[in-house]
Protein backbone atom coordinates (compact mmCIF):
# COMPACT_ATOMS: atom_id res chain seq x y z
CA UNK A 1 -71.18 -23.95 -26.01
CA UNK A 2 -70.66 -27.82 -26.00
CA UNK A 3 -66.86 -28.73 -26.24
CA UNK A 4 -66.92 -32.27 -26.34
CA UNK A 5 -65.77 -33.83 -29.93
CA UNK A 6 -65.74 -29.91 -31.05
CA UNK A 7 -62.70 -27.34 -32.20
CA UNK A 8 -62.96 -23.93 -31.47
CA UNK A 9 -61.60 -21.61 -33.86
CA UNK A 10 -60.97 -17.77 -33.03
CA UNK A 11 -59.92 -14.83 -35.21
CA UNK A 12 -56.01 -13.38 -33.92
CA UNK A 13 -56.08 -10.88 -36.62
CA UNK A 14 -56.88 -11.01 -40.58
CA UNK A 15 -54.76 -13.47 -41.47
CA UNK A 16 -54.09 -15.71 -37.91
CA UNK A 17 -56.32 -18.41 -36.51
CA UNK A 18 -56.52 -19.60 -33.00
CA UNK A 19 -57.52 -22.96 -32.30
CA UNK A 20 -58.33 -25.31 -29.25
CA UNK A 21 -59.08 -28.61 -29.93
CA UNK A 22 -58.59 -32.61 -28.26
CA UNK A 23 -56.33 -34.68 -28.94
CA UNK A 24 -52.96 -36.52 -29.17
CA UNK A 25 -50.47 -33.46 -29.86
CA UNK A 26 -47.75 -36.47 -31.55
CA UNK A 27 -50.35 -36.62 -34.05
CA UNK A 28 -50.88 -33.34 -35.07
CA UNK A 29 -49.58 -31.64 -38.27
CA UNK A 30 -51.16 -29.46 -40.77
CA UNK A 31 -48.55 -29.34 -44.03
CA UNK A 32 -45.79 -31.10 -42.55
CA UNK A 33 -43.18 -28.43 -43.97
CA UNK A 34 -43.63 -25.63 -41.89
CA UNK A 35 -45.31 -27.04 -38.70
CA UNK A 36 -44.31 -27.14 -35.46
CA UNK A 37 -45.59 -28.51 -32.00
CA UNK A 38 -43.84 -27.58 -28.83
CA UNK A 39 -42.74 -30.09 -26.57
CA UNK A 40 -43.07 -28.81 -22.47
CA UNK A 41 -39.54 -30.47 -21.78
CA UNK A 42 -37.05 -30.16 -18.90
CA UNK A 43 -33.56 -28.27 -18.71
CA UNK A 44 -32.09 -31.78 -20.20
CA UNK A 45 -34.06 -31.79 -23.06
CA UNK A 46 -33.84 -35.74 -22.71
CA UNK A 47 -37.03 -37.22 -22.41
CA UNK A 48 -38.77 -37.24 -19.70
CA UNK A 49 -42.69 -37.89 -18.59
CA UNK A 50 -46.27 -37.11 -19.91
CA UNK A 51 -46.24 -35.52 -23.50
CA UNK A 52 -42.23 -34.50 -23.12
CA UNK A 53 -41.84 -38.87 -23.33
CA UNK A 54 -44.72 -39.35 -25.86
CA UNK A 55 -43.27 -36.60 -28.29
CA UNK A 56 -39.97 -38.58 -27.84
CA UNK A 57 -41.38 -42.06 -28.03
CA UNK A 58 -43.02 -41.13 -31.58
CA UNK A 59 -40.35 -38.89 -33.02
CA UNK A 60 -38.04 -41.94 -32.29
CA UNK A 61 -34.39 -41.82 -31.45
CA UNK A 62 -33.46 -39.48 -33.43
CA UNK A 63 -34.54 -36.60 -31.55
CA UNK A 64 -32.98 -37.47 -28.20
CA UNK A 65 -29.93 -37.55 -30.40
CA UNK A 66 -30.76 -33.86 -31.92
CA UNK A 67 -31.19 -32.88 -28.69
CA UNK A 68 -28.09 -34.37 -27.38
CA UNK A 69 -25.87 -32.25 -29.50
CA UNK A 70 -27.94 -28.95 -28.14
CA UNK A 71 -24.98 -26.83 -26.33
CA UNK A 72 -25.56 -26.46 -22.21
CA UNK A 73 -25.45 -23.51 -21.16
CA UNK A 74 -24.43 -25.18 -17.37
CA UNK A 75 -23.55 -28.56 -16.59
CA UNK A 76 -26.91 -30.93 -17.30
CA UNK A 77 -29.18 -27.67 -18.71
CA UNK A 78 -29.50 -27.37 -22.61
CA UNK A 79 -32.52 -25.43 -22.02
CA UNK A 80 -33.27 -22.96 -18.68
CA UNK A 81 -37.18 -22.59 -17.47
CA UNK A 82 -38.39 -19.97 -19.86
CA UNK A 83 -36.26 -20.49 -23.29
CA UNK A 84 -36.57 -22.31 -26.17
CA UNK A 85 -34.97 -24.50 -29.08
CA UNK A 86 -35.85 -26.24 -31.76
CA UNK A 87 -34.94 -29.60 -33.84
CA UNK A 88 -36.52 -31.32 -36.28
CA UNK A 89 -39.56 -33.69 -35.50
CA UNK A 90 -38.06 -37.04 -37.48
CA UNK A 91 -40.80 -39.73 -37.19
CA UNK A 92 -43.65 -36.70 -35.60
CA UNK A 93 -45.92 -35.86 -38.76
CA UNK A 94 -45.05 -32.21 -37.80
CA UNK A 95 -42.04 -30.95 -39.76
CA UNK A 96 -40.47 -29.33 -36.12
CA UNK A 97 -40.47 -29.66 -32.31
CA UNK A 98 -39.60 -26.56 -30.28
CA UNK A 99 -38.82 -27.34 -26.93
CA UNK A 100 -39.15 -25.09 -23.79
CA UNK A 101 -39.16 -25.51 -20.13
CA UNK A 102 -42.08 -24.27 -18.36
CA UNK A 103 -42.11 -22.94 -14.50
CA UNK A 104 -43.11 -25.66 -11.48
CA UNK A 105 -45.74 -23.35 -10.00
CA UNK A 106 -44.86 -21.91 -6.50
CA UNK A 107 -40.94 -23.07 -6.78
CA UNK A 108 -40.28 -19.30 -8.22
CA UNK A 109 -40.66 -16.39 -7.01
CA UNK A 110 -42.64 -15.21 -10.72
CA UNK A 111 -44.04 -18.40 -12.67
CA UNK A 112 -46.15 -15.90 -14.37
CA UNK A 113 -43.08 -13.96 -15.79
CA UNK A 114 -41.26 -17.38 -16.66
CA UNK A 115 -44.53 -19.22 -17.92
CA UNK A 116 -44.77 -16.30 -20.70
CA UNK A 117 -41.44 -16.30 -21.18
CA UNK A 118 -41.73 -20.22 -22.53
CA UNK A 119 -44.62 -19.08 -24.74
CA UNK A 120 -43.19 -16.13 -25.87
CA UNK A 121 -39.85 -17.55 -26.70
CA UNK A 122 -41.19 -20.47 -28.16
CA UNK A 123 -43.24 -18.56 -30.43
CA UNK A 124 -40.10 -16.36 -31.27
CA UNK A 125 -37.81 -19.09 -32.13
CA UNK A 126 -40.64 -20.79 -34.27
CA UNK A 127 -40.69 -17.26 -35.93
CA UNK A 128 -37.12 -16.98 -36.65
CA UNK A 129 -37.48 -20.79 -38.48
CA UNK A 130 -40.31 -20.04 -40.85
CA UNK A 131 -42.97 -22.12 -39.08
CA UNK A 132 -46.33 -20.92 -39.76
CA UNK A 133 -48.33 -23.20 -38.07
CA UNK A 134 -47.72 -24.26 -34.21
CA UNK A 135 -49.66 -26.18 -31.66
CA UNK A 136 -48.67 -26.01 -27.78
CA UNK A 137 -49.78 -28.24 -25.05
CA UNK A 138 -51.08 -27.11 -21.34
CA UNK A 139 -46.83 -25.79 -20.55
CA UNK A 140 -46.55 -26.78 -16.74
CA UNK A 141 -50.11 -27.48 -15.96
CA UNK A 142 -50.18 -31.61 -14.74
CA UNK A 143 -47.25 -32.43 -13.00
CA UNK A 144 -45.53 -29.18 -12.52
CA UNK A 145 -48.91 -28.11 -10.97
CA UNK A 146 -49.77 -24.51 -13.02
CA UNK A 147 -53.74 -23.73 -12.10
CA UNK A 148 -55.68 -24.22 -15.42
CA UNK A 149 -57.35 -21.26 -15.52
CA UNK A 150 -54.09 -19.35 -14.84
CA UNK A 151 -52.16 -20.75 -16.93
CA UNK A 152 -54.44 -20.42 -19.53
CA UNK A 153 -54.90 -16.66 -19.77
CA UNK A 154 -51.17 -16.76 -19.77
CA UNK A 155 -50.86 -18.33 -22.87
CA UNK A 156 -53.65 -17.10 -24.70
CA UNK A 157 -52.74 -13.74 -23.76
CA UNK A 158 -48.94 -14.35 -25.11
CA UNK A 159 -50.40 -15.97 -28.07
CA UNK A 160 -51.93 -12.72 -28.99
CA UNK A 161 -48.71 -10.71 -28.93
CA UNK A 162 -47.88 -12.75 -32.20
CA UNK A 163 -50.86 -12.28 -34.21
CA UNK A 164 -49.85 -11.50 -37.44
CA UNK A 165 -46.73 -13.76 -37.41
CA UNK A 166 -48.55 -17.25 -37.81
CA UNK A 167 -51.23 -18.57 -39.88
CA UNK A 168 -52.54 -20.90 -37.31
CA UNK A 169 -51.80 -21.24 -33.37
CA UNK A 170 -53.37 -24.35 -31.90
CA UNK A 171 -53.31 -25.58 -28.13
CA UNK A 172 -53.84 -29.47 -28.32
CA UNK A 173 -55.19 -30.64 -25.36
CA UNK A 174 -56.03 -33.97 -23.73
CA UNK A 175 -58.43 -33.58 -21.11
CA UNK A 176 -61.65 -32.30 -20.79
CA UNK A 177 -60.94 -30.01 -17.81
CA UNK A 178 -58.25 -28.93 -19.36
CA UNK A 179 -59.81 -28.41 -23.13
CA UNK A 180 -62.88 -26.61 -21.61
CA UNK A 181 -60.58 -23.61 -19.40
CA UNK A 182 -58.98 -23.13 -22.59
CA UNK A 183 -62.00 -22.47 -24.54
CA UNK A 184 -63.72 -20.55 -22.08
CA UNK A 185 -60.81 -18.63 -21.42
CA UNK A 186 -60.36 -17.64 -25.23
CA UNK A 187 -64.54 -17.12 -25.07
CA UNK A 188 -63.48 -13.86 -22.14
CA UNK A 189 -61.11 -12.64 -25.14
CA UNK A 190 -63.18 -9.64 -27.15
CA UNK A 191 -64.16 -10.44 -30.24
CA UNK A 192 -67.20 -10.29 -32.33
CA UNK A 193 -69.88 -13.25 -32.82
CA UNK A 194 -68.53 -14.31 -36.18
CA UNK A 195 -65.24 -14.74 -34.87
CA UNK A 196 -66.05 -17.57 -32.99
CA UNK A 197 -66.51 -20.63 -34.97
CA UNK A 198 -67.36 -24.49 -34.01
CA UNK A 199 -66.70 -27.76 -36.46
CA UNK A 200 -67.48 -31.45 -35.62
CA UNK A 201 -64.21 -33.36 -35.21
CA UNK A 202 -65.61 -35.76 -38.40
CA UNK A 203 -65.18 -32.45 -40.84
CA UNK A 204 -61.22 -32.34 -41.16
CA UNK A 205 -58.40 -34.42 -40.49
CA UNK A 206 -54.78 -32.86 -40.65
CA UNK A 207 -52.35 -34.84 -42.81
CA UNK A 208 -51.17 -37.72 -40.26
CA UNK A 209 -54.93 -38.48 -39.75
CA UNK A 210 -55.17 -36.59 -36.51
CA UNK A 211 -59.17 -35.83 -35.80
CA UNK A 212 -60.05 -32.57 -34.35
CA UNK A 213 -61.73 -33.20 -31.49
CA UNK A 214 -60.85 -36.31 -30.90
CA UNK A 215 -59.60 -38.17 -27.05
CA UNK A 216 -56.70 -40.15 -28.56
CA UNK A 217 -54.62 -40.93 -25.70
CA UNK A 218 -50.97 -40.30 -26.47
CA UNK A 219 -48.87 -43.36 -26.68
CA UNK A 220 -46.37 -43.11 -23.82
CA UNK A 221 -45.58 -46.50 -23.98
CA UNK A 222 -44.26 -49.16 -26.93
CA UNK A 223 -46.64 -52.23 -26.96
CA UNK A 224 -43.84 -54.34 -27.78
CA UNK A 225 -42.22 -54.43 -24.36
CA UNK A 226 -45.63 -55.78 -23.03
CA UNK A 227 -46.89 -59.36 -22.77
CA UNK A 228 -50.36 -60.06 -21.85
CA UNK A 229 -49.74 -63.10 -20.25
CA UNK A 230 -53.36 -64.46 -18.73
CA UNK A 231 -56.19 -63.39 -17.75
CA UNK A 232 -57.70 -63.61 -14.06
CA UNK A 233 -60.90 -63.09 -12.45
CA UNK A 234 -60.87 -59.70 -9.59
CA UNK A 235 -62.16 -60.94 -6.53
CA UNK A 236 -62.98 -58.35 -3.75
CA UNK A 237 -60.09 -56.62 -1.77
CA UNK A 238 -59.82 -56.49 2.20
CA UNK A 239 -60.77 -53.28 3.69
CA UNK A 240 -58.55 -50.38 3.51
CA UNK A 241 -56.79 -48.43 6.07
CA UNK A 242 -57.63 -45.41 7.50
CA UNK A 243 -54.88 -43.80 5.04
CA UNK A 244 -57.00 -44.64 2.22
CA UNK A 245 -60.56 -43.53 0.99
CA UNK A 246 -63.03 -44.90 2.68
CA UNK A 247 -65.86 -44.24 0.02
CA UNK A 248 -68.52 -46.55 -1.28
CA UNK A 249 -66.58 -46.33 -4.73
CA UNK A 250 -64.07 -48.66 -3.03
CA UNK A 251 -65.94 -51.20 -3.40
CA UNK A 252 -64.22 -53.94 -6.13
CA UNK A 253 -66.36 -56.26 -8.35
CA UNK A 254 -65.34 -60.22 -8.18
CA UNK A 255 -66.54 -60.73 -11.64
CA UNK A 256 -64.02 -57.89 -13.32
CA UNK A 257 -61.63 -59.50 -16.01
CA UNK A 258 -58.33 -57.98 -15.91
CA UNK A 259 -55.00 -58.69 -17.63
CA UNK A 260 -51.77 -59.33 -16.00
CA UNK A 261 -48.43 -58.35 -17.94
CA UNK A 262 -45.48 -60.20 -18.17
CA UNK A 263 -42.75 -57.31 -18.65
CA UNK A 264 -40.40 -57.97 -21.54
CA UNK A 265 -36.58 -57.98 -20.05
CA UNK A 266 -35.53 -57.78 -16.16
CA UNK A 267 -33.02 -58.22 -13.57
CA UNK A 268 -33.39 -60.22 -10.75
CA UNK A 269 -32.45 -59.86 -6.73
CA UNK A 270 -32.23 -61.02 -3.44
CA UNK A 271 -33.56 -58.74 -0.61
CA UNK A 272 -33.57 -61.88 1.80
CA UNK A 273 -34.50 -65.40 2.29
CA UNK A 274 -37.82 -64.97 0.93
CA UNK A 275 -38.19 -61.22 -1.07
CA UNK A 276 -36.80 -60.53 -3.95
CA UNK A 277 -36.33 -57.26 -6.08
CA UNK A 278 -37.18 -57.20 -10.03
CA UNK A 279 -36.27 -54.42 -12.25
CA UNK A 280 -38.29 -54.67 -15.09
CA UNK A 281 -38.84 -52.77 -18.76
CA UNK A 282 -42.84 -52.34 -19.61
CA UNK A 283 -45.58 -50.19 -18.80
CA UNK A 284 -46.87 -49.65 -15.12
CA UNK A 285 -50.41 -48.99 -15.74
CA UNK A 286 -50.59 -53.09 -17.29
CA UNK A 287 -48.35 -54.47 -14.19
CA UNK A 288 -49.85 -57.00 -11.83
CA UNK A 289 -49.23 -60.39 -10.12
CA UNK A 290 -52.21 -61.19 -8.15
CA UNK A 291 -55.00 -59.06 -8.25
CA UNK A 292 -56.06 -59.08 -4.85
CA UNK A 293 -52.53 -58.19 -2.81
CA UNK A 294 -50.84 -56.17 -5.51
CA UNK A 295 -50.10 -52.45 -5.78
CA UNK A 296 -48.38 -50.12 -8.04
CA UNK A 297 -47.44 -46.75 -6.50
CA UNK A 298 -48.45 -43.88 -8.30
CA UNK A 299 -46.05 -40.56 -8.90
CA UNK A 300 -49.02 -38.19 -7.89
CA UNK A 301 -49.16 -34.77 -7.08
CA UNK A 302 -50.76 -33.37 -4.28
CA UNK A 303 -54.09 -32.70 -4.88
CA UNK A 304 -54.34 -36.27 -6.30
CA UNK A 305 -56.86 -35.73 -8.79
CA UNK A 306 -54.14 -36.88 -11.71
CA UNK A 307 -51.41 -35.14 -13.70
CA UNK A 308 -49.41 -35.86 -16.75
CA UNK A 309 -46.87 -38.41 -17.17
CA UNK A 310 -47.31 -41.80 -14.73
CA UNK A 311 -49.43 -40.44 -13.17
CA UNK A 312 -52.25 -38.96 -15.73
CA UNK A 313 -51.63 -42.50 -17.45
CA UNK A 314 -52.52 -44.27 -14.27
CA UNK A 315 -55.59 -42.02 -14.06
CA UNK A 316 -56.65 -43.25 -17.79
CA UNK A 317 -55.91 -46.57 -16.77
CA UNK A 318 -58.29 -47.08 -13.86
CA UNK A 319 -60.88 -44.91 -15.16
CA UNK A 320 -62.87 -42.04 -13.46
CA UNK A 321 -63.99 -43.93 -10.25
CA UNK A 322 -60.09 -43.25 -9.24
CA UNK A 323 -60.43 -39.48 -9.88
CA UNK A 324 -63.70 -39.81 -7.57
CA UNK A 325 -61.73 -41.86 -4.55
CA UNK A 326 -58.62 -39.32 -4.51
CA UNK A 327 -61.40 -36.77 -4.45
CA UNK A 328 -62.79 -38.34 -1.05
CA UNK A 329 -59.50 -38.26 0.47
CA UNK A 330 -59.28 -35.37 3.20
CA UNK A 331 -57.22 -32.64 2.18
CA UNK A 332 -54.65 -32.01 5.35
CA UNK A 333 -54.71 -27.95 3.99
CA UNK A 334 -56.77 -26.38 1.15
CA UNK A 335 -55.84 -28.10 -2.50
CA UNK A 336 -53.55 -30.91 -0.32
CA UNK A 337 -54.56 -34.29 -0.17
CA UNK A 338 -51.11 -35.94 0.17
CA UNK A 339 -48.59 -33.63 0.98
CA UNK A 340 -44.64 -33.95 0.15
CA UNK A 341 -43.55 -37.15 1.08
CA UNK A 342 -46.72 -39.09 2.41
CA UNK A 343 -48.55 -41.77 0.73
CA UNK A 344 -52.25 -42.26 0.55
CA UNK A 345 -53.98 -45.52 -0.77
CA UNK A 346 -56.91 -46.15 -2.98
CA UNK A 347 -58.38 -49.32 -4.92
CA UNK A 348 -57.03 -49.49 -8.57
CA UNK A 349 -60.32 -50.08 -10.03
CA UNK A 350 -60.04 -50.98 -13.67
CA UNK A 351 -56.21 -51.30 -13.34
CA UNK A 352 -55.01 -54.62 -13.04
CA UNK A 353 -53.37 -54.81 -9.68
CA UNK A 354 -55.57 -54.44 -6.79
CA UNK A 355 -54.42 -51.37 -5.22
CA UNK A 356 -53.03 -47.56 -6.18
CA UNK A 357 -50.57 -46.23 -3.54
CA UNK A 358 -50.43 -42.49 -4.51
CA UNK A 359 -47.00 -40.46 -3.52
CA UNK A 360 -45.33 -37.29 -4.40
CA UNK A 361 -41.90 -37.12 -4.82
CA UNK A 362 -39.61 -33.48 -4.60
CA UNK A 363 -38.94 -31.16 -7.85
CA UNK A 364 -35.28 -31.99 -7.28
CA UNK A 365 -34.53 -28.18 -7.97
CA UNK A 366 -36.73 -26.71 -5.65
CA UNK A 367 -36.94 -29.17 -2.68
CA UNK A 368 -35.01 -27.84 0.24
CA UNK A 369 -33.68 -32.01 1.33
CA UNK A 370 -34.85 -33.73 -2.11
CA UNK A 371 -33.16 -36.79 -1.06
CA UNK A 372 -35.05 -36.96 2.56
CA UNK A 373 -38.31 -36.03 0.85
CA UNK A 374 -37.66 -38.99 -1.71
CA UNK A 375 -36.18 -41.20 0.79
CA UNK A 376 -39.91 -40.20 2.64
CA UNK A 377 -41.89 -40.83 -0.27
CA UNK A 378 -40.50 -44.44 -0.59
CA UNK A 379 -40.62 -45.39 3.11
CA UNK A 380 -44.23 -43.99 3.58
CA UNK A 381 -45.22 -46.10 0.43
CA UNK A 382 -43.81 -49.30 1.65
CA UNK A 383 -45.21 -48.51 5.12
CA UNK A 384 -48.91 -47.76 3.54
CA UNK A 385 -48.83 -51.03 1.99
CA UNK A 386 -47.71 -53.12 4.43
CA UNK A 387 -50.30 -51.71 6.86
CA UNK A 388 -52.69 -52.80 3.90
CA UNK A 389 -51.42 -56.64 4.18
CA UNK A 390 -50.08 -55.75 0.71
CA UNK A 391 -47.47 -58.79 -0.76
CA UNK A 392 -46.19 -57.21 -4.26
CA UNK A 393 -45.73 -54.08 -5.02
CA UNK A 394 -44.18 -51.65 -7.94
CA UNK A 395 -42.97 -48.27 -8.34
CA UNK A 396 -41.76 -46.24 -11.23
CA UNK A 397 -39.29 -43.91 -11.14
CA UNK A 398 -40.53 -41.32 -8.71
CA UNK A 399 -39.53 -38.24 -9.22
CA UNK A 400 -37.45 -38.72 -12.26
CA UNK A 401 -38.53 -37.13 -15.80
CA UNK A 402 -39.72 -33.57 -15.23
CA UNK A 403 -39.31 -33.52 -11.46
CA UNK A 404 -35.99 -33.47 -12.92
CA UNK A 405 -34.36 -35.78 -10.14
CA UNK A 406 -31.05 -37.81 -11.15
CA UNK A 407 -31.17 -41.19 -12.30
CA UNK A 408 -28.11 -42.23 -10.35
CA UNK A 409 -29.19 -40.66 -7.18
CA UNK A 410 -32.87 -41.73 -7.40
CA UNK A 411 -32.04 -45.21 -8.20
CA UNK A 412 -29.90 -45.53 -5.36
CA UNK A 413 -32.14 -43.94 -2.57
CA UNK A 414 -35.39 -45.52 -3.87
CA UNK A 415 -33.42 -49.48 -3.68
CA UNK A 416 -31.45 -48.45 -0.47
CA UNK A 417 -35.25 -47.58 1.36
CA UNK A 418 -36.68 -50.80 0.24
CA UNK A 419 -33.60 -52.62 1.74
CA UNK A 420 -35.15 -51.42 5.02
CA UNK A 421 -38.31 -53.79 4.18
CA UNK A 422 -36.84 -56.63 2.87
CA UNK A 423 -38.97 -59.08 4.99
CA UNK A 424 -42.09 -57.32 4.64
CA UNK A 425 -42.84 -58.18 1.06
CA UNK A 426 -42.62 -61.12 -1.30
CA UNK A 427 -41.83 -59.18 -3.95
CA UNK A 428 -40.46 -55.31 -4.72
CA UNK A 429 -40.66 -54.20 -8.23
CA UNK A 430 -39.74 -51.69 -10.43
CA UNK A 431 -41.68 -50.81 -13.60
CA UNK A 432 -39.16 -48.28 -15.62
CA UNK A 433 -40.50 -47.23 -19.35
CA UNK A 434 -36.95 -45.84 -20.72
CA UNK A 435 -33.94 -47.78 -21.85
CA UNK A 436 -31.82 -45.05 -19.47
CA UNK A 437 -33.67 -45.58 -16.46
CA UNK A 438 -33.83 -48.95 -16.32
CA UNK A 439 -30.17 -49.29 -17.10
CA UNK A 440 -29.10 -47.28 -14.48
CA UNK A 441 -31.71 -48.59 -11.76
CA UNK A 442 -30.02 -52.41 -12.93
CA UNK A 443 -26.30 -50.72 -12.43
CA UNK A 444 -27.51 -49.22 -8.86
CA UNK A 445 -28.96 -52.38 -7.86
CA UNK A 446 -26.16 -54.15 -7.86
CA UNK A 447 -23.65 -51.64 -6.41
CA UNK A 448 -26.50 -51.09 -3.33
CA UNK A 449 -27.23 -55.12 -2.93
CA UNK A 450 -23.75 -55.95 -3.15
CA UNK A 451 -22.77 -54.37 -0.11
CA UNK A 452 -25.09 -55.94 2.05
C-alpha cells in the first residue's frame, strides 16, 4: 500500500470511521461545530513545544487564557499525565481543543496504562461535549520518546473501545515514519477488504482548506518576529571533532545560498571585555551570524534522529542529510547516541549557521539532579564548540516546554554555565520563540550578570 500523499480510511463500526492521514493537525476541521483535535500538552496546559506551541500559536491568545482559568489540581498542574480537558479552539478551524498529557516513556513505572489513559480520557471528555469528530496527534511519541509502533497499537486499540460514539476518529500525522506505523498498524486490525479504503489527498479538503495527505509543516513560529537580513555565500567548514560525525555527508558546499536573520527585539550583555550575551525573540532554525563559525544547539533526544518541538523543526530545517549524520554517530548503548547531558556535533547542512550542536536536557519530573543534568547539558555544549574553534553560538530553551523544566530555574542555570565561558566566545545567544520565556530569560540575565 503506498502512503505517501494518501488517507487511509477504516471501518470502527457501522456508523464510525477511522482515519490516518498527513498533515498540519492546526489545520484540520471537518464542520467546525462539533470538531475537536487534541492537543498532547503538559501538566501546565501553557504552551509549550512541537504541536502543544503550534496549536497555541494558531488558536491565538485566547486559549492560553482559557487554559489559564483551568483549576490545578496541585500547585503548577491543571492537567496530570493521563487526563483530559477541554476549551474552545478560538482562531483553530476546529470548533474544540481537548488537551491531555501523555506519559515520557521509561519515567513510569506503566506508560502503557497512562498512554491509554490520555486516549481514553480524551475521547471521554470529547464524548461528554458532543464532539463527533476528533483528530489526535502521535501523544508522547517525539520528544517524550514513546516507540512508534508501541504507541501506536495503543491508540488504535483505545480508539476502538469508542466505536460507536464518534462519526469520525482521525490521527493527523506529520512524518512519514510516523504516518506509515500508524497505517500499518491499523492494516494488523481485522477487518474485511472493503473496509479498507485509499483517496488521493487532491479529492477532499476539510473546511479550513486542510489537504488530506498533505506535508504542511505546522507553523511553530510567527514570521513577523523574523528579518531576513542578507544573504551570504556557505563556504566549507573546518573539520570536525572526534565528537561529531565523521561521515562523507559532512561535507558543506561553498556555493550554498543561505539567509541570515536579524531577530526582531533583544537584550544586550556583557560577559567580558570582548563576549557578549544576546537574548533574542525569533525562530532558531533561521538564526546565524557567519556561516562558517556559527552554531545553534539543538534540544535533541537521545537517539538523535529528531523529535517534535526545536528539535523536529531543526530536523525540517536542515533537511534529511542531518537525519543521515546523527544516524552515523556511534550509539554509546543500543538506541543512545547522546546520552543525558552530553553533546554531540554535526554540520547544519541547509540551516543557516554552520554547525548543529545536539544536547538533551532532563524531563524535570523524572530526572534524579535535573539541575546538574541541565547544568551538564550546557557546559558539554559550550565545551563541544569550543573544541570545534566555534565563535557564536545559540541555544533555545533546553529543556523547557514539555520537558516541563521551570523558566526561572532554567534561565538562571543555562546563563550562570555560560558565565563559566565568557572568554571563549565572541558571542552567546539565546533564540527564545515565546513572549514568557524570553521575558523571564531577560529578568534572569540581569539578576545573574549583575552580581558578577
Amino acid at each position: 500500500m503506498e502512503c505517501d500523499g494518501k488517507e487511509v480510511a477504516f471501518k470502527l463500526s457501522e456508523n464510525c470511521v477511522l482515519k490516518i492521514v498527513q498533515g498540519d493537525i492546526t489545520q484540520w476541521s471537518v464542520d467546525g461545530s462539533s470538531d475537536a483535535i487534541v492537543n498532547p500538552a503538559n501538566k501546565r496546559m501553557l504552551g509549550g513545544n512541537g504541536a502543544d506551541g503550534a496549536i497555541h500559536a494558531a488558536a491565538g491568545p485566547q486559549l492560553r487564557a482559557a487554559c489559564n482559568e483551568v483549576r490545578e489540581v496541585l500547585p503548577g498542574v491543571r492537567c496530570p499525565t493521563g487526563e483530559a480537558r477541554i476549551t474552545p479552539g478560538f482562531n483553530l478551524p476546529a470548533s474544540h481543543v481537548v488537551h491531555t498529557v501523555g506519559p515520557v516513556y521509561n519515567a513510569k513505572k506503566n506508560p502503557k496504562k497512562l498512554l491509554e489513559s490520555a486516549y481514553r480520557n480524551s475521547l471521554r471528555v470529547a464524548k461528554e461535549n458532543n464532539i463527533q469528530y476528533i483528530a489526535f496527534t502521535a501523544i508522547s511519541c517525539g520528544s517524550f520518546r514513546y516507540p512508534l509502533d508501541e504507541a501506536a497499537s495503543i491508540a488504535i486499540s483505545t480508539v476502538k473501545e469508542f466505536g460507536k460514539d464518534f462519526k469520525e476518529v482521525h490521527f493527523v500525522l506529520l512524518s512519514d515514519d510516523t504516518y506509515t506505523t500508524w497505517v500499518n498498524t491499523a492494516k494488523e486490525l481485522p477487518h474485511s477488504p472493503q473496509d479498507i479504503i485509499l483517496s488521493s489527498p487532491s479529492t477532499r479538503t476539510t473546511k479550513s482548506g486542510f489537504f488530506i495527505g498533505s506535508a504542511t509543516l505546522p507553523k511553530l513560529h510567527s514570521s513577523s518576529s523574523i528579518v531576513l537580513a542578507r544573504i551570504r555565500l556557505r563556504h566549507s567548514s573546518p573539520p570536525l571533532s572526534p565528537l561529531g560525525s565523521e561521515s562523507s555527508s559532512s561535507i558543506l558546499s561553498s556555493s550554498r545560498l543561505l539567509t541570515v536573520s536579524s531577530m526582531a527585539s533583544g537584550a544586550v550583555f556583557n560577559l567580558s571585555d570582548s563576549s557578549i550575551l544576546k537574548i533574542l525573540k525569533g525562530d532558531i532554525t533561521k538564526w546565524s551570524v557567519d556561516a562558517s563559525s556559527d552554531a545553534i544547539v539543538n534540544p535533541a533526544n537521545e537517539r538523535m534522529l529528531g523529535g517534535g518541538g526545536a528539535d523536529g523543526a531543526i530536523h525540517r530545517a536542515a533537511g534529511p542529510q542531518l537525519r543521515a549524520a546523527c544516524y552515523e554517530v556511534s550509539e554509546v548503548r543500543p538506541g543512545v547516541r547522546c546520552p543525558l547531558g552530553e553533546a554531540r556535533i554535526t554540520p547544519g547542512f541547509n540551516l543557516p549557521a554552520s554547525r548543529v550542536i545536539h544536547t538533551v536536557g532532563p524531563i524535570y519530573d523524572s530526572a534524579v539532579n535535573p539541575e546538574e543534568s541541565l547544568t551538564d547539558s550546557y557546559r558539554n555544549s559550550l565545551r563541544v564548540a569550543k573544541e570545534n574553534n566555534i565563535k557564536y553560538i545559540a541555544f533555545p530553551a533546553i529543556s523547557c516546554g514539555i520537558y516541563g523544566y521551570p523558566f526561572d530555574e532554567a534561565a538562571v542555570v543555562g546563563i550562570s554555565t555560560i558565565k563559566e565561558f565568557a572568554n571563549d566566545f565572541k558571542e552567546v545567544h539565546f533564540v527564545l520563540f515565546a513572549d514568557d520565556i524570553y521575558s523571564v530569560w531577560v529578568n534572569k540575565a540581569k539578576e545573574v550578570l549583575q552580581k558578577s
